[in-house]
PDB file of N, CA and C in Angstrom:
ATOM      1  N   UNK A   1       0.850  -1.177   0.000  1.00  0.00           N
ATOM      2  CA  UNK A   1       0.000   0.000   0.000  1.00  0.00           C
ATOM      3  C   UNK A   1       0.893   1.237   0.000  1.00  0.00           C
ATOM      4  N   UNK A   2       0.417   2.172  -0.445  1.00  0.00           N
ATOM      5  CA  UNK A   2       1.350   3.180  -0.966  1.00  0.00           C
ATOM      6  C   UNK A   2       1.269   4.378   0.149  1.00  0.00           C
ATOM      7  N   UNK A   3       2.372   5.147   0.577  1.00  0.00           N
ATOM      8  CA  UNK A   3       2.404   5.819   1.555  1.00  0.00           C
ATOM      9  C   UNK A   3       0.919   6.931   1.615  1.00  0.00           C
ATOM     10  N   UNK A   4       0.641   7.520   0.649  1.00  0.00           N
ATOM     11  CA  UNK A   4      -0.568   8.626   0.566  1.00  0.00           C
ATOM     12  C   UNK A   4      -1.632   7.445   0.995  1.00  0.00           C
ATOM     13  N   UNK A   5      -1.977   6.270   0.709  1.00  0.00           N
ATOM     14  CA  UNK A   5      -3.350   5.630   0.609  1.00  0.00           C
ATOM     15  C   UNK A   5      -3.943   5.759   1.950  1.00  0.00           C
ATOM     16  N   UNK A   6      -2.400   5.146   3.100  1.00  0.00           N
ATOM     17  CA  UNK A   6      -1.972   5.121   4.549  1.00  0.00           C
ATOM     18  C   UNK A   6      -2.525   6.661   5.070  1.00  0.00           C
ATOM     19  N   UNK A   7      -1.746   7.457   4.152  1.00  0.00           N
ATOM     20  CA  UNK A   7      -2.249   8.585   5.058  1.00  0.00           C
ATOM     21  C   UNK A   7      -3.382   8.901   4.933  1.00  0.00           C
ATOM     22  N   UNK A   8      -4.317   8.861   3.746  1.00  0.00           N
ATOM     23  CA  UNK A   8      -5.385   9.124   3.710  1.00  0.00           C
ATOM     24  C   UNK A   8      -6.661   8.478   4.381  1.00  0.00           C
ATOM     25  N   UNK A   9      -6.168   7.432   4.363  1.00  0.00           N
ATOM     26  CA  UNK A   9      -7.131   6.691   5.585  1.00  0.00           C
ATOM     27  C   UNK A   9      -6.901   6.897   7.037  1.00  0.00           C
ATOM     28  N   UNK A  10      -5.414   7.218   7.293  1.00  0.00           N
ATOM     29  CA  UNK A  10      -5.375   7.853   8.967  1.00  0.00           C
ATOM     30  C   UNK A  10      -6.310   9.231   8.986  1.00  0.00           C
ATOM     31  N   UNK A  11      -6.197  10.170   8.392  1.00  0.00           N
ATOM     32  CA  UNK A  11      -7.010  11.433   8.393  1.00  0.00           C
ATOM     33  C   UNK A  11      -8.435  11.061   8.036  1.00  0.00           C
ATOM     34  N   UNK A  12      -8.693   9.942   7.406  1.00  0.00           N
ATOM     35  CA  UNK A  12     -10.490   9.944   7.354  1.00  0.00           C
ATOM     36  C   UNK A  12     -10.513   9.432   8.301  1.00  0.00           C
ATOM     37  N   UNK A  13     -10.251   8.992   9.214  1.00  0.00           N
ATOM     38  CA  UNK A  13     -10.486   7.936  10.286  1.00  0.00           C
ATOM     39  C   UNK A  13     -10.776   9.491  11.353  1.00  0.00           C
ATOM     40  N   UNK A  14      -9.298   9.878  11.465  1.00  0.00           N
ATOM     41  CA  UNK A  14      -9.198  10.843  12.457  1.00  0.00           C
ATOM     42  C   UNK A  14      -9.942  12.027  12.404  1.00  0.00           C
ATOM     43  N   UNK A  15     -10.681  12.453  11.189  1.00  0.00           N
ATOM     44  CA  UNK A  15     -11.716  13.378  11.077  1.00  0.00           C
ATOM     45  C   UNK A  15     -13.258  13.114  11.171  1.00  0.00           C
ATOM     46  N   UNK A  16     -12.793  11.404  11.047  1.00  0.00           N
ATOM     47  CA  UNK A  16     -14.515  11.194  10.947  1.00  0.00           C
ATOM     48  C   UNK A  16     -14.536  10.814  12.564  1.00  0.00           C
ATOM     49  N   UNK A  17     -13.441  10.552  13.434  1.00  0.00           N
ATOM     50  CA  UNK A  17     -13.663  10.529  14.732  1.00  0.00           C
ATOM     51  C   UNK A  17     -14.015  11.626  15.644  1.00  0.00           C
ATOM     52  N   UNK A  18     -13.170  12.926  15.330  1.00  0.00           N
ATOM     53  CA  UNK A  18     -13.164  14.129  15.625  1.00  0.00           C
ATOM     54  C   UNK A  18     -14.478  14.674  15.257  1.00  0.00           C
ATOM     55  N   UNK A  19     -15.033  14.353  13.787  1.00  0.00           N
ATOM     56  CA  UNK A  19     -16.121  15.430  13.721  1.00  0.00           C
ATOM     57  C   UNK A  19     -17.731  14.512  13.980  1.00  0.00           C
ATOM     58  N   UNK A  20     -17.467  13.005  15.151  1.00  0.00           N
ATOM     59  CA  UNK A  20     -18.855  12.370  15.691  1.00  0.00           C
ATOM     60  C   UNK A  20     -18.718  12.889  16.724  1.00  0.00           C
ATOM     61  N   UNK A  21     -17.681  13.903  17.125  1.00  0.00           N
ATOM     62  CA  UNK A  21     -17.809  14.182  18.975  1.00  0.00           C
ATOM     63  C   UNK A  21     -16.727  13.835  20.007  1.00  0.00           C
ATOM     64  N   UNK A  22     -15.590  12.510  19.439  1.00  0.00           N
ATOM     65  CA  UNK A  22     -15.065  11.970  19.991  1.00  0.00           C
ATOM     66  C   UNK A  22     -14.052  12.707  20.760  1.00  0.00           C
ATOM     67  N   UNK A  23     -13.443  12.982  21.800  1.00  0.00           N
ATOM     68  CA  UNK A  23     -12.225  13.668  22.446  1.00  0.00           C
ATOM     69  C   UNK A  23     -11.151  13.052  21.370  1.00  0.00           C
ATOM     70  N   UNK A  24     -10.131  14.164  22.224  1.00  0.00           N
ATOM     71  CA  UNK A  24      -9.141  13.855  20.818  1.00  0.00           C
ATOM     72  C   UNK A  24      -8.347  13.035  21.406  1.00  0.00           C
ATOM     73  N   UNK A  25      -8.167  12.683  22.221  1.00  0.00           N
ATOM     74  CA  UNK A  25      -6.695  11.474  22.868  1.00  0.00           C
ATOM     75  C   UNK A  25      -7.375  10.133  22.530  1.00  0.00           C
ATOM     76  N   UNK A  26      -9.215  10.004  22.817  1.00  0.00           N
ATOM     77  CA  UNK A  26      -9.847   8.891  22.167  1.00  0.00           C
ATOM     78  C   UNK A  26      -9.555   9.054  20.273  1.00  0.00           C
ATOM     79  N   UNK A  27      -9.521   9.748  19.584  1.00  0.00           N
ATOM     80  CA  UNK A  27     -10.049   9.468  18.692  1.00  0.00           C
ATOM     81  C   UNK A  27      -8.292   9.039  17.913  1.00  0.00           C
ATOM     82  N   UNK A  28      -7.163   9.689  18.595  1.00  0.00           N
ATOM     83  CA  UNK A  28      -5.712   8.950  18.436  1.00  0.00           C
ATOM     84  C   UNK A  28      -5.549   7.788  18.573  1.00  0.00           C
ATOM     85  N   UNK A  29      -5.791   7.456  19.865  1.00  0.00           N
ATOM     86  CA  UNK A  29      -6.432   5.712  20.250  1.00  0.00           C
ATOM     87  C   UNK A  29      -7.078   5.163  19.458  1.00  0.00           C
ATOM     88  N   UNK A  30      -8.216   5.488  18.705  1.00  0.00           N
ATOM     89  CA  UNK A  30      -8.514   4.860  17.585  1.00  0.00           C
ATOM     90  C   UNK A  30      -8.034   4.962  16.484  1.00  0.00           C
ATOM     91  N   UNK A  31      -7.162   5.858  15.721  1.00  0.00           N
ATOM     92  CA  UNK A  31      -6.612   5.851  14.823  1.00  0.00           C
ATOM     93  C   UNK A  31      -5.611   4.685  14.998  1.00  0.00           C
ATOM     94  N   UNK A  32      -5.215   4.628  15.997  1.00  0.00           N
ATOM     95  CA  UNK A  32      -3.566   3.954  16.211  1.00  0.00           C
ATOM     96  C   UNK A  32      -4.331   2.370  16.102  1.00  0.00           C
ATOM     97  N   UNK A  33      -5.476   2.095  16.462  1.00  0.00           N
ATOM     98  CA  UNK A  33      -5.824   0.543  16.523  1.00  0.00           C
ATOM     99  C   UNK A  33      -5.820   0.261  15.163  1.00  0.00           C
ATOM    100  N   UNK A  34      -6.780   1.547  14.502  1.00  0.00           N
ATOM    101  CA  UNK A  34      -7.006   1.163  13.020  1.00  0.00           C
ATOM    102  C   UNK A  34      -5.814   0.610  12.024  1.00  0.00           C
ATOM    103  N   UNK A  35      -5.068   1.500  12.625  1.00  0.00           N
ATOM    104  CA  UNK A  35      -3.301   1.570  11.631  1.00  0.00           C
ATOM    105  C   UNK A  35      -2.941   0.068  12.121  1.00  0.00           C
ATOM    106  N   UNK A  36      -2.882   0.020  13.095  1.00  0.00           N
ATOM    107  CA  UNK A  36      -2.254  -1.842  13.721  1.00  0.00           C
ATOM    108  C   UNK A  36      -2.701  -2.608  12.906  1.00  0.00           C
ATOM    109  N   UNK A  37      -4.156  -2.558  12.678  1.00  0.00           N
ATOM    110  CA  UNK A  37      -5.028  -3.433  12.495  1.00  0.00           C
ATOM    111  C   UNK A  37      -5.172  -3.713  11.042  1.00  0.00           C
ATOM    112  N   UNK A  38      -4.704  -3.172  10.153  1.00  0.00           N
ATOM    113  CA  UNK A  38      -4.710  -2.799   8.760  1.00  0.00           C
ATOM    114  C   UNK A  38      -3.309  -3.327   8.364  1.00  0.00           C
ATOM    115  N   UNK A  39      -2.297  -2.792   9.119  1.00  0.00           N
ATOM    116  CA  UNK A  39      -0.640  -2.811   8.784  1.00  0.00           C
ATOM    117  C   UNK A  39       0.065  -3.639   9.377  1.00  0.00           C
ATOM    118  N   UNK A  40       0.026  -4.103  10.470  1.00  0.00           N
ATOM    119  CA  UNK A  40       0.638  -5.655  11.067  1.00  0.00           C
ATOM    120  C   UNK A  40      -0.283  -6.772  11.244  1.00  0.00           C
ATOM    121  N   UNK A  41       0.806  -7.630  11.516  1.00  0.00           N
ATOM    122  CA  UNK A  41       0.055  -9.035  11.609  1.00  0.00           C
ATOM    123  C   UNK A  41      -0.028  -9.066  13.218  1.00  0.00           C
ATOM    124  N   UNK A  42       0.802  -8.023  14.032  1.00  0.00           N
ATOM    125  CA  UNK A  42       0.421  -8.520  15.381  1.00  0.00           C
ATOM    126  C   UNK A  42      -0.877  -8.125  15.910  1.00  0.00           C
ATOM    127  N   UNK A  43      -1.596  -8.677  16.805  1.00  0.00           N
ATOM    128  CA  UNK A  43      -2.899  -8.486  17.523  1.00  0.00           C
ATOM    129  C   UNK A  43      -2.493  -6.882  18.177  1.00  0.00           C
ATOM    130  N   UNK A  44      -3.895  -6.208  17.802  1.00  0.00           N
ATOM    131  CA  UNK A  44      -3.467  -4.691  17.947  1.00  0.00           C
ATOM    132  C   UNK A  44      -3.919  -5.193  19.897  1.00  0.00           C
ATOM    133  N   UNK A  45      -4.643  -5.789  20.167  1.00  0.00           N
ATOM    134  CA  UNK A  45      -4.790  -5.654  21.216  1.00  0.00           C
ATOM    135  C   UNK A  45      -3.579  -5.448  22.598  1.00  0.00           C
ATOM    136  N   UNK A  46      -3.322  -6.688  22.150  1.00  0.00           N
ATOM    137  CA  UNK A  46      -1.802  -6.837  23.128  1.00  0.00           C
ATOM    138  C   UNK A  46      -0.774  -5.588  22.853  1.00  0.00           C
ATOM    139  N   UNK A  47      -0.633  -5.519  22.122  1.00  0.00           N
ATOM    140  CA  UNK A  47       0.409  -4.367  21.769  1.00  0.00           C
ATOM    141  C   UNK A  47       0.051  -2.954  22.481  1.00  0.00           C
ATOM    142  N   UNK A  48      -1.399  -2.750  22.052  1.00  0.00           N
ATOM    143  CA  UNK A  48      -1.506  -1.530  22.715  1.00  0.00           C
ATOM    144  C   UNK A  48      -1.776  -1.167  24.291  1.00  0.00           C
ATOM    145  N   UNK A  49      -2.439  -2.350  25.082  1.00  0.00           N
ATOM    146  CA  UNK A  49      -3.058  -2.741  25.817  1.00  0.00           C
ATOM    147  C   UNK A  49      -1.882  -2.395  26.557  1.00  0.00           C
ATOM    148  N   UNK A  50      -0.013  -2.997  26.108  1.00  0.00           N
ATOM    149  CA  UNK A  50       1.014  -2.726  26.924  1.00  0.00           C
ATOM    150  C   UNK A  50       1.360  -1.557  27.190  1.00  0.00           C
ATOM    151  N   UNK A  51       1.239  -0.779  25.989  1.00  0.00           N
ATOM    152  CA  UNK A  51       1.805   0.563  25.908  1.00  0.00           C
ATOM    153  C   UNK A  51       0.981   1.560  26.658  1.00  0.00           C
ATOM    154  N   UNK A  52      -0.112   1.202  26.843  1.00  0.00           N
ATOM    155  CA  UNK A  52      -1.238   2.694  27.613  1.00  0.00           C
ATOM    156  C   UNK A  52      -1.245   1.856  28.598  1.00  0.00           C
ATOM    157  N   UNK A  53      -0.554   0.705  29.136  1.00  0.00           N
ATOM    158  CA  UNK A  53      -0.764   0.848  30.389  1.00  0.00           C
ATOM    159  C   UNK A  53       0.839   1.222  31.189  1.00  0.00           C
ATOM    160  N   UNK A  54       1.530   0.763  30.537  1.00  0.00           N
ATOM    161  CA  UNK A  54       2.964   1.400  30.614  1.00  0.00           C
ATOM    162  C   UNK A  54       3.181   2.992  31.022  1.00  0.00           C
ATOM    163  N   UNK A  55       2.616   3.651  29.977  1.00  0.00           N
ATOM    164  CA  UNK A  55       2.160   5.135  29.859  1.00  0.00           C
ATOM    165  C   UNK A  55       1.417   5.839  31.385  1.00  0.00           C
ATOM    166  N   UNK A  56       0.551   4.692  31.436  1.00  0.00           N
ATOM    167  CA  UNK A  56      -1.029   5.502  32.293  1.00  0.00           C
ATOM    168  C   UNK A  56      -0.443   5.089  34.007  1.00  0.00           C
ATOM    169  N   UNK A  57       0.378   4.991  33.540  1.00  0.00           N
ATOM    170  CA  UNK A  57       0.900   3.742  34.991  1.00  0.00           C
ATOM    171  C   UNK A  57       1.855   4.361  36.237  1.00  0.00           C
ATOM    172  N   UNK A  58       2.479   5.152  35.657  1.00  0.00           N
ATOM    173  CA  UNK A  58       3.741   5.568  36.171  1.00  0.00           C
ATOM    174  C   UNK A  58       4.129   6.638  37.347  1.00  0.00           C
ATOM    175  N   UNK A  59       4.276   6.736  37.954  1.00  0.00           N
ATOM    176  CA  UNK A  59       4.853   7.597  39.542  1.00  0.00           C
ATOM    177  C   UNK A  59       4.304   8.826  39.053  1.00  0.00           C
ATOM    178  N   UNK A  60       4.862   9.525  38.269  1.00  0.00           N
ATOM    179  CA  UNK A  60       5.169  11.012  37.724  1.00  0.00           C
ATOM    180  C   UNK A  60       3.271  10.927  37.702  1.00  0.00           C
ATOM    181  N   UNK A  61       2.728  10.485  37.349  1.00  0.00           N
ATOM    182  CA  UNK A  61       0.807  10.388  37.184  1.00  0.00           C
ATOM    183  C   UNK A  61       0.274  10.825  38.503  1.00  0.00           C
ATOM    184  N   UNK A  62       0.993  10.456  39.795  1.00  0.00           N
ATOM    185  CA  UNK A  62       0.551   9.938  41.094  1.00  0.00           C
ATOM    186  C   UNK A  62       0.232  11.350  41.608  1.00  0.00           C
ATOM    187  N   UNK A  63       0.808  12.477  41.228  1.00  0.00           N
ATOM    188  CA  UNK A  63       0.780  13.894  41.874  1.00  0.00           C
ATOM    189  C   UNK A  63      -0.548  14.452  41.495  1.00  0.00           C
ATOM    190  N   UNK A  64      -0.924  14.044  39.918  1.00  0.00           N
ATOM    191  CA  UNK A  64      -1.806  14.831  39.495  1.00  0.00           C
ATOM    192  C   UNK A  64      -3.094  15.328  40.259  1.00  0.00           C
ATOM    193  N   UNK A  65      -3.476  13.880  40.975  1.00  0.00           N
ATOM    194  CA  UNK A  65      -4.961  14.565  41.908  1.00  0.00           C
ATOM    195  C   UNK A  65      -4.598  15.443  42.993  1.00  0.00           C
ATOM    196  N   UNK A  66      -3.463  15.483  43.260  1.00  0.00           N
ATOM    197  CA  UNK A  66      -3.351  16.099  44.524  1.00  0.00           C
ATOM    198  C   UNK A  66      -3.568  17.393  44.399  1.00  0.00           C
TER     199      UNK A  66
END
């Protein structure tokens, strides 16, 4: 698949997420499954499932409510 096809389907994705309402950190999250899910053979699940929790996880997070 040719680099423009890629991009053009990340931006319909990401505009048609953006313009149903979606927040925008959700509608990245869905772009990024779509792209997995289209472009590797690995299970988008596991992959991402590690990384946002890796991310969402961490000390530096722990201050925020305070």
């Amino acid at each position: 698949m040719e680099q423009i096809e890629a991009i053009g389907i990340f931006l319909f994705v990401l505009f048609t997420l953006l313009g149903s309402g979606v927040w925008v950190g959700l509608a990245l999250l869905g772009v990024a499954f779509v792209g997995m899910e289209l472009f590797t053979s690995r299970p988008a699940g596991d992959a991402m499932i590690t990384t946002i929790w890796t991310s969402s996880s961490s000390w530096t997070l722990t201050a925020l409510p305070l």
